[in-house]
Protein backbone atom coordinates (compact mmCIF):
# COMPACT_ATOMS: atom_id res chain seq x y z
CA UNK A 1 -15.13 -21.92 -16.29
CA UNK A 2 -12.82 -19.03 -16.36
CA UNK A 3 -11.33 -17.74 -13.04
CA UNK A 4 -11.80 -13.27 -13.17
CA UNK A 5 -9.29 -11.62 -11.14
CA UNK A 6 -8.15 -8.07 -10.92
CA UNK A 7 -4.33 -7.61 -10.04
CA UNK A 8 -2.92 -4.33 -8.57
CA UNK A 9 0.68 -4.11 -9.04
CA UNK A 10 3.26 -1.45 -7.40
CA UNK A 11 4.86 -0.12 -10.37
CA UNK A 12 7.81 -1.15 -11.16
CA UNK A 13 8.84 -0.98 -14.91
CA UNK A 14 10.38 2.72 -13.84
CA UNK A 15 11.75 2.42 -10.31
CA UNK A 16 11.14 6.11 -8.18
CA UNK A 17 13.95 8.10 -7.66
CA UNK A 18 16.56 8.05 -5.04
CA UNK A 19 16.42 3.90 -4.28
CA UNK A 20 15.39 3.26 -0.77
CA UNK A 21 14.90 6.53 0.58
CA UNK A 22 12.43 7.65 -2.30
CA UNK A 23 10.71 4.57 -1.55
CA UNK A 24 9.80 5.46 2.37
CA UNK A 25 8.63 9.31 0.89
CA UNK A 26 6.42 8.00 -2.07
CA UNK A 27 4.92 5.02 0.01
CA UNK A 28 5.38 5.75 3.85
CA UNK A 29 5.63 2.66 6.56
CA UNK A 30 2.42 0.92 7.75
CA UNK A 31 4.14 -2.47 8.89
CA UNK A 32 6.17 -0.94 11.82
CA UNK A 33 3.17 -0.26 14.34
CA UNK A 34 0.71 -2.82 14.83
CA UNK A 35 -2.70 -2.37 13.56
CA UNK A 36 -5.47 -1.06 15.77
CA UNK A 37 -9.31 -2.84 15.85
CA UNK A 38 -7.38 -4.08 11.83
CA UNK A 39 -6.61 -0.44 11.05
CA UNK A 40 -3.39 0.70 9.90
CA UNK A 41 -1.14 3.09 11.55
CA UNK A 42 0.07 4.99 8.99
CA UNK A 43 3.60 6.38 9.29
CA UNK A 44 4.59 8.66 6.31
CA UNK A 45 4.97 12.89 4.91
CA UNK A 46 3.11 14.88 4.26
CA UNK A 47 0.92 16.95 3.16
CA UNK A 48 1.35 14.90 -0.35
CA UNK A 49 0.60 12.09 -1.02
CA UNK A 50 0.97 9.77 -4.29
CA UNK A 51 -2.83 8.41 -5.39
CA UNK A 52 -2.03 5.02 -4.78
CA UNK A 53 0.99 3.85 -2.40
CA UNK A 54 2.05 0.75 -0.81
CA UNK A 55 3.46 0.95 2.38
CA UNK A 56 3.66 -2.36 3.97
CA UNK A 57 4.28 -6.23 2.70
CA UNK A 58 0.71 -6.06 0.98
CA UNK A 59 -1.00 -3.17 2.38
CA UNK A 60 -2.66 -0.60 -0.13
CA UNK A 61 -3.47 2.67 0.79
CA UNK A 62 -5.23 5.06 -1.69
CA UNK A 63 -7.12 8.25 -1.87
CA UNK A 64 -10.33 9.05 -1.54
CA UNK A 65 -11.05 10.40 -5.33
CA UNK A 66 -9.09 6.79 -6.52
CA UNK A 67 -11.31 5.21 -4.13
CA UNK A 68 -14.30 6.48 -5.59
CA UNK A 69 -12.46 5.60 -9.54
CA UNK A 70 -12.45 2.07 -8.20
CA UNK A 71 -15.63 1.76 -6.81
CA UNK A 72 -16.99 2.73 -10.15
CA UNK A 73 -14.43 0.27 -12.26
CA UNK A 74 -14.84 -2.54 -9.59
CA UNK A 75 -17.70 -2.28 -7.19
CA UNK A 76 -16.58 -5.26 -5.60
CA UNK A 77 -13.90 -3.94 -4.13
CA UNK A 78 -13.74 -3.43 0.10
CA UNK A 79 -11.88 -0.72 1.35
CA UNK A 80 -11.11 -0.08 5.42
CA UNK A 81 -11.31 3.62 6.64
CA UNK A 82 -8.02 4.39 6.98
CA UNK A 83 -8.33 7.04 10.49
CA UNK A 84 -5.14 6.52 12.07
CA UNK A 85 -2.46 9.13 10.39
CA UNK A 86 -0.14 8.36 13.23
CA UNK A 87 3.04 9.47 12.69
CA UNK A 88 2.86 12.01 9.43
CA UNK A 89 5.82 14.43 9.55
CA UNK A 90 6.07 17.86 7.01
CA UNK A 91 8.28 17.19 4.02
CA UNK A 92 7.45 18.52 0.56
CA UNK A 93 9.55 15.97 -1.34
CA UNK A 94 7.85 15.18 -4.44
CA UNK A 95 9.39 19.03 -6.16
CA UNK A 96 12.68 17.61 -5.80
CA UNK A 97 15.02 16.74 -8.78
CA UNK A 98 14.01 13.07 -9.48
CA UNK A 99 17.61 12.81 -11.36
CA UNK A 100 19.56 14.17 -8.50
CA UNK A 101 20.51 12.95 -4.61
CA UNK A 102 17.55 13.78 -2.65
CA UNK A 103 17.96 16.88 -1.33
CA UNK A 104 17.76 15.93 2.08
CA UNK A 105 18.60 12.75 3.77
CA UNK A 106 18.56 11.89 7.69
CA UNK A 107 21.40 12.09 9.45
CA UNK A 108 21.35 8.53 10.42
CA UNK A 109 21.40 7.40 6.48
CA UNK A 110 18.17 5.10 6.95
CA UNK A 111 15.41 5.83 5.48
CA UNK A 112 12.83 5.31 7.63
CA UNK A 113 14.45 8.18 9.82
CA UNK A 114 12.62 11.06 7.67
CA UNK A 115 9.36 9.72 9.80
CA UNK A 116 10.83 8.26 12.59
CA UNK A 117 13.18 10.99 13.79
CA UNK A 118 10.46 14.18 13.30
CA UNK A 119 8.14 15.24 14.68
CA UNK A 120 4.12 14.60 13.92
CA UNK A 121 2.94 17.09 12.26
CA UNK A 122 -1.44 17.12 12.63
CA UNK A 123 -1.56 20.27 9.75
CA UNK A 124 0.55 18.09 7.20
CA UNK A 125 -1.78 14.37 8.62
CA UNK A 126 -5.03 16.65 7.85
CA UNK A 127 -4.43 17.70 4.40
CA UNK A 128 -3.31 14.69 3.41
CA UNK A 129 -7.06 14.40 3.16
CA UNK A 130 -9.51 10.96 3.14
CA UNK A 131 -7.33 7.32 3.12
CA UNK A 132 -8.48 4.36 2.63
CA UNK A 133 -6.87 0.67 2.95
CA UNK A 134 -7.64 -1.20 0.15
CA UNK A 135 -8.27 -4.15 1.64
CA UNK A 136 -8.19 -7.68 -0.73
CA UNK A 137 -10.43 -10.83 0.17
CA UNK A 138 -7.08 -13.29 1.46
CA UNK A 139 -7.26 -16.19 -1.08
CA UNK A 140 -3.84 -18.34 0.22
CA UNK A 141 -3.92 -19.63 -3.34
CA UNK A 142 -3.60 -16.84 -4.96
CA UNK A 143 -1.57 -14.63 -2.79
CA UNK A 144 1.20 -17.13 -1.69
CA UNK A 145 2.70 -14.60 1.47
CA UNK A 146 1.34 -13.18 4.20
CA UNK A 147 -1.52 -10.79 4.02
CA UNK A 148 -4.31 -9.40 6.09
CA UNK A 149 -7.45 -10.87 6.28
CA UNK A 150 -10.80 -8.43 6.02
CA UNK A 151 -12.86 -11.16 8.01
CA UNK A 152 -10.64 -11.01 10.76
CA UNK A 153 -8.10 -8.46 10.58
CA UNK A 154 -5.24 -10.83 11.72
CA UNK A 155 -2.46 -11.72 9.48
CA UNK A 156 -2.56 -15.04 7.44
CA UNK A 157 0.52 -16.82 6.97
CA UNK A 158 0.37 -18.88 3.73
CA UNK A 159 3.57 -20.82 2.23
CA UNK A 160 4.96 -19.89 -1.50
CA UNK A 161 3.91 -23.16 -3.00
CA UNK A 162 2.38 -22.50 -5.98
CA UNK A 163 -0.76 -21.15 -6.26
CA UNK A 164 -3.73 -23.86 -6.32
CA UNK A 165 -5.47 -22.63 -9.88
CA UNK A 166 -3.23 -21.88 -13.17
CA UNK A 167 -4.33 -18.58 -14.30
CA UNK A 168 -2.41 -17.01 -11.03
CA UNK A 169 1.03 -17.75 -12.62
CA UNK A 170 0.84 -15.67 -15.34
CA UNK A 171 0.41 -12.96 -12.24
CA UNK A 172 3.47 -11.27 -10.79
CA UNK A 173 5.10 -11.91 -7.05
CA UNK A 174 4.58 -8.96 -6.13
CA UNK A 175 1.14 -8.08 -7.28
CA UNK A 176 -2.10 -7.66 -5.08
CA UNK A 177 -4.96 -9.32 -6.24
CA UNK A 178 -7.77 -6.96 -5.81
CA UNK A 179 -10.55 -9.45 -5.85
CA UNK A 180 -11.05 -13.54 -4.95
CA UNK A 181 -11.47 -15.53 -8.21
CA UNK A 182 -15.29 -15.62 -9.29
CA UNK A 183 -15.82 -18.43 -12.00
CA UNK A 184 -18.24 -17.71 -15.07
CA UNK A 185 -18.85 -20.14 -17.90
CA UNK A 186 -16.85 -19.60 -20.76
């Protein structure tokens, strides 16, 4: 028996532009608020935003046409409503010159201060459109960290022994498996 598993990785063969502070506009914050019934709080810009982003520890966050790619692709996949744009301020970052300083940085010099020292902006939060979580069955043997569980929305600390089946190895740290292993003969 062969263990199937589909692995979603943030990319990282060409890092995004502008180190830390291109990383809070391209993937936004969803660790900093506590989750609501298990939903996200979303704290990001707007009114773009990338396809796919990760903006917490092992959160995924996509749109609704990627949602519907997956679907197709991987109908096994479970995805939470994602209705809580909380904190989504107006920047229109992504037409700025990947090769040079960001053209506008907080005053403070963290980035987290382009969301947390504006203002919510509910035009930019609306056309950011449909969100969805993506949200992985918690296998502790294959994700080695903490991660939220879809069962019961609370978080699952697991150590970073190795995993418990050999196939996850050849898987990267910081990947997110997509799906718990299903075993077929062969």
């Amino acid at each position: 028996m062969t263990p199937a598993v589909s692995v979603l990785c943030p990319p990282n063969q060409s890092p995004l532009p502008w180190g830390d502070y291109g990383g809070i506009l391209f993937h936004g914050m969803s660790l900093h608020l506590p989750r609501v019934d298990g939903i996200i709080q979303l704290e990001r810009t707007g009114p773009y935003i990338p396809p796919i982003t990760f903006p917490g520890a092992s959160d995924v966050v996509v749109t609704d046409a990627v949602k519907r790619q997956f679907e197709r692709r991987l109908p096994a996949l479970h995805f939470l409503p994602l209705l809580i744009k909380k904190h989504i301020v107006r920047l229109d970052w992504q037409n700025w010159d990947p090769t040079a300083q960001p053209a506008l940085r907080p005053i403070t010099g963290e980035p987290e201060d382009y969301i947390l020292r504006n203002p919510h902006d509910d035009r930019a939060a609306n056309k950011l459109g449909i969100l969805w979580e993506l949200a992985a069955e918690i296998d502790p043997g294959i994700q080695g960290k903490t991660a939220y569980s879809t069962k019961n929305t609370t978080a699952v600390s697991t150590s970073c022994e190795p995993p418990s089946w050999p196939a996850a190895t050849l898987s990267p740290a910081n990947c997110v498996p997509l799906l718990r292993p299903s075993y077929r003969n062969g």
